[in-house]
Protein backbone atom coordinates (compact mmCIF):
# COMPACT_ATOMS: atom_id res chain seq x y z
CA UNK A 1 0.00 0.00 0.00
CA UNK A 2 2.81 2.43 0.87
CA UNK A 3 4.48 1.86 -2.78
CA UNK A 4 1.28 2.91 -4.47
CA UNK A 5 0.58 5.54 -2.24
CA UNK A 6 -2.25 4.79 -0.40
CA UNK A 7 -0.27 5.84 2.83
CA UNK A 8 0.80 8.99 1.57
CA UNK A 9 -0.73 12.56 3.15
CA UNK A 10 0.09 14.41 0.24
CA UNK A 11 -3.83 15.82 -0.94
CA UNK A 12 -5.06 14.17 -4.23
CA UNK A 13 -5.20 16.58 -6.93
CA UNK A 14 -7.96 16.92 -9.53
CA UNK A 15 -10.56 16.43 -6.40
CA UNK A 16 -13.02 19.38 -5.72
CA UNK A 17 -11.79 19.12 -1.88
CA UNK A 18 -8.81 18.48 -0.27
CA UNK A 19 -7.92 14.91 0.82
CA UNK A 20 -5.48 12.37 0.70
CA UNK A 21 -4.87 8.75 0.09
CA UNK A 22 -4.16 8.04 3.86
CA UNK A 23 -7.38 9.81 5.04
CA UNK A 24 -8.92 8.04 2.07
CA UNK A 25 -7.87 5.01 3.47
CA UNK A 26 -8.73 5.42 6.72
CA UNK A 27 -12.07 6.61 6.30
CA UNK A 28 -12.73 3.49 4.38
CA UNK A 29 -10.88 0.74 6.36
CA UNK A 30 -11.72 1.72 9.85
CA UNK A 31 -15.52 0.80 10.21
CA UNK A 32 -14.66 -2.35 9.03
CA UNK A 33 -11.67 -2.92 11.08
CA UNK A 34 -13.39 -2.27 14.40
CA UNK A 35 -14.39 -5.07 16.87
CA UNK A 36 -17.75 -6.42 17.51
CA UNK A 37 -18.70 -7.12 21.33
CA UNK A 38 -18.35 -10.46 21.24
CA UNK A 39 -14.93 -10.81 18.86
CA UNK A 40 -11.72 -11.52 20.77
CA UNK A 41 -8.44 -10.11 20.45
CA UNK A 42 -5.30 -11.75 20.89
CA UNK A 43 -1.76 -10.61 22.58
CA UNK A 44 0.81 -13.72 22.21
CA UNK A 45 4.33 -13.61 23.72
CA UNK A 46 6.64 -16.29 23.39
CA UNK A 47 10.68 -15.27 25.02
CA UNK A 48 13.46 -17.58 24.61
CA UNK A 49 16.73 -17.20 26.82
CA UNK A 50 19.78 -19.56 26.39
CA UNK A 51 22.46 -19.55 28.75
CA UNK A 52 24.33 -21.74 30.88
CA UNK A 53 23.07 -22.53 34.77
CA UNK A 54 25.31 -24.92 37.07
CA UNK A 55 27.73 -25.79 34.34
CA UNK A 56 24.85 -26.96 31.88
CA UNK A 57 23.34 -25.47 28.84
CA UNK A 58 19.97 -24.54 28.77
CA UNK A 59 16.89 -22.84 27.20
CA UNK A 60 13.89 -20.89 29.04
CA UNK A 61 11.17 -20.16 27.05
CA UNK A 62 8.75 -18.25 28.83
CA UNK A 63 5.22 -17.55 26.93
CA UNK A 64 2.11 -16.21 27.62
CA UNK A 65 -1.67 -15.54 25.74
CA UNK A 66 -3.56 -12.97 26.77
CA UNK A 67 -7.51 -12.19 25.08
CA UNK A 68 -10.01 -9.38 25.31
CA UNK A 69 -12.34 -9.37 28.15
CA UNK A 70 -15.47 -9.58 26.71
CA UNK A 71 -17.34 -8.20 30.39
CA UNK A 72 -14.78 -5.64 30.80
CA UNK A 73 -14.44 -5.02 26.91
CA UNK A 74 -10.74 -4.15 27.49
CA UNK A 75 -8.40 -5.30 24.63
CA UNK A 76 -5.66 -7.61 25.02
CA UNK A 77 -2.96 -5.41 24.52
CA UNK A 78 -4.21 -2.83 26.85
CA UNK A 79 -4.33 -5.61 29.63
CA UNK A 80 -0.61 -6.73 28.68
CA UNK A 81 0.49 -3.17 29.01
CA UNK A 82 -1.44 -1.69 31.56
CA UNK A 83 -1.99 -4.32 34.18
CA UNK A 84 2.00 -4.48 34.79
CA UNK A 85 2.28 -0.71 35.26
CA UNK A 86 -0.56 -1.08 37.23
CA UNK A 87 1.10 -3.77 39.42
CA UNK A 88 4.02 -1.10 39.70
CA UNK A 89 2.68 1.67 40.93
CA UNK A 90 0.57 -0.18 43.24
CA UNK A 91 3.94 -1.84 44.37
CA UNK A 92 5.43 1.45 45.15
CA UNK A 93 2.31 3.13 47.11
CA UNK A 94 2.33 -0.44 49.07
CA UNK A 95 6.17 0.28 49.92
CA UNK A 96 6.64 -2.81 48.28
CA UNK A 97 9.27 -1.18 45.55
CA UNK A 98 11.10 1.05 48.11
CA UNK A 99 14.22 2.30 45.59
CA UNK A 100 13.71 5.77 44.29
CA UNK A 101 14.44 6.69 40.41
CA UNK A 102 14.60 5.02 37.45
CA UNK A 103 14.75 0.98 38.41
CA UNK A 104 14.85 -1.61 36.32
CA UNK A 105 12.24 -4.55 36.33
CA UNK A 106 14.75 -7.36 36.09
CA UNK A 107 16.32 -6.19 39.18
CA UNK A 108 13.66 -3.84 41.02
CA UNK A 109 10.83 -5.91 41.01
CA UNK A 110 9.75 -8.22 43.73
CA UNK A 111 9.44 -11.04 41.34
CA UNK A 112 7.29 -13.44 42.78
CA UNK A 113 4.60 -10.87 44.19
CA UNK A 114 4.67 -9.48 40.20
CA UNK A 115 3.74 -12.84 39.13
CA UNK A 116 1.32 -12.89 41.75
CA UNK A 117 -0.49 -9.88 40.78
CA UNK A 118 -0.20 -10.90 37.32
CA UNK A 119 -1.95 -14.21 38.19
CA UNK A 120 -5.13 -12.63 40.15
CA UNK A 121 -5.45 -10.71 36.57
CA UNK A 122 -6.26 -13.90 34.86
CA UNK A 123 -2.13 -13.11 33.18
CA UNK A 124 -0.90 -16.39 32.98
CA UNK A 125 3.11 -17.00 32.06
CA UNK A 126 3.78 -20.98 30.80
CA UNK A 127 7.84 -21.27 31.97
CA UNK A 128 10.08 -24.00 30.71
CA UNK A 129 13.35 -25.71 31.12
CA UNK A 130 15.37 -27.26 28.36
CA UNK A 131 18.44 -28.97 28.10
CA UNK A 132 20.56 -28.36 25.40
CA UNK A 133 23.68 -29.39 23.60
């Protein structure tokens, strides 16, 4: 679509009013392209991390599947994003996340009680273990 143009916000001439491909586009794409209540969205995440633990090679893959709550009607995506900066802030008003600054999740985080929290908001992470060569 971008190589012929239909992206482009450059007006189309020889119209009587101003518009361009993109708003074109748009105007024409996005009643179609919004959801009905009961359709589902989907947010997939699938991590793999190799590395060696005790001497031994392995690989974690860590994956998760989140959909839209049809109740709630929030999106998938929304939940991924929000629900863990949710889980933050409620962390640090808690006193749970004491460090002041800019922290790093890897490191900052009370792990386990973020995987908690994640859990109670139906977030489910599938962890495994591999051996490799």
């Amino acid at each position: 679509m971008k190589k012929l143009g239909f992206l482009s916000d450059v007006p189309i001439k020889g119209l009587p009013y101003e518009v361009s491909p993109f708003e074109m586009v748009a105007k024409l794409l996005e009643p179609q392209l919004q959801y009905n209540d009961t359709e589902k969205d989907l947010a997939v995440m699938v991590n793999k991390v190799e590395g060696v633990k005790k001497g031994k090679q392995q690989i974690l893959t860590c994956s998760l599947m989140i959909e839209r709550d049809l109740m709630t009607g929030l999106m998938a995506m929304s939940m991924g994003v929000a629900y863990p900066a949710c889980i933050a802030a409620e962390m640090i008003v808690k006193g749970e996340i004491t460090r002041k600054g800019v922290l790093s999740p890897a490191t900052d985080m009370p792990c386990d009680l973020f995987m908690d929290q994640l859990k109670k908001r139906d977030i489910k992470i599938n962890e495994t273990i591999e051996q490799s060569n």
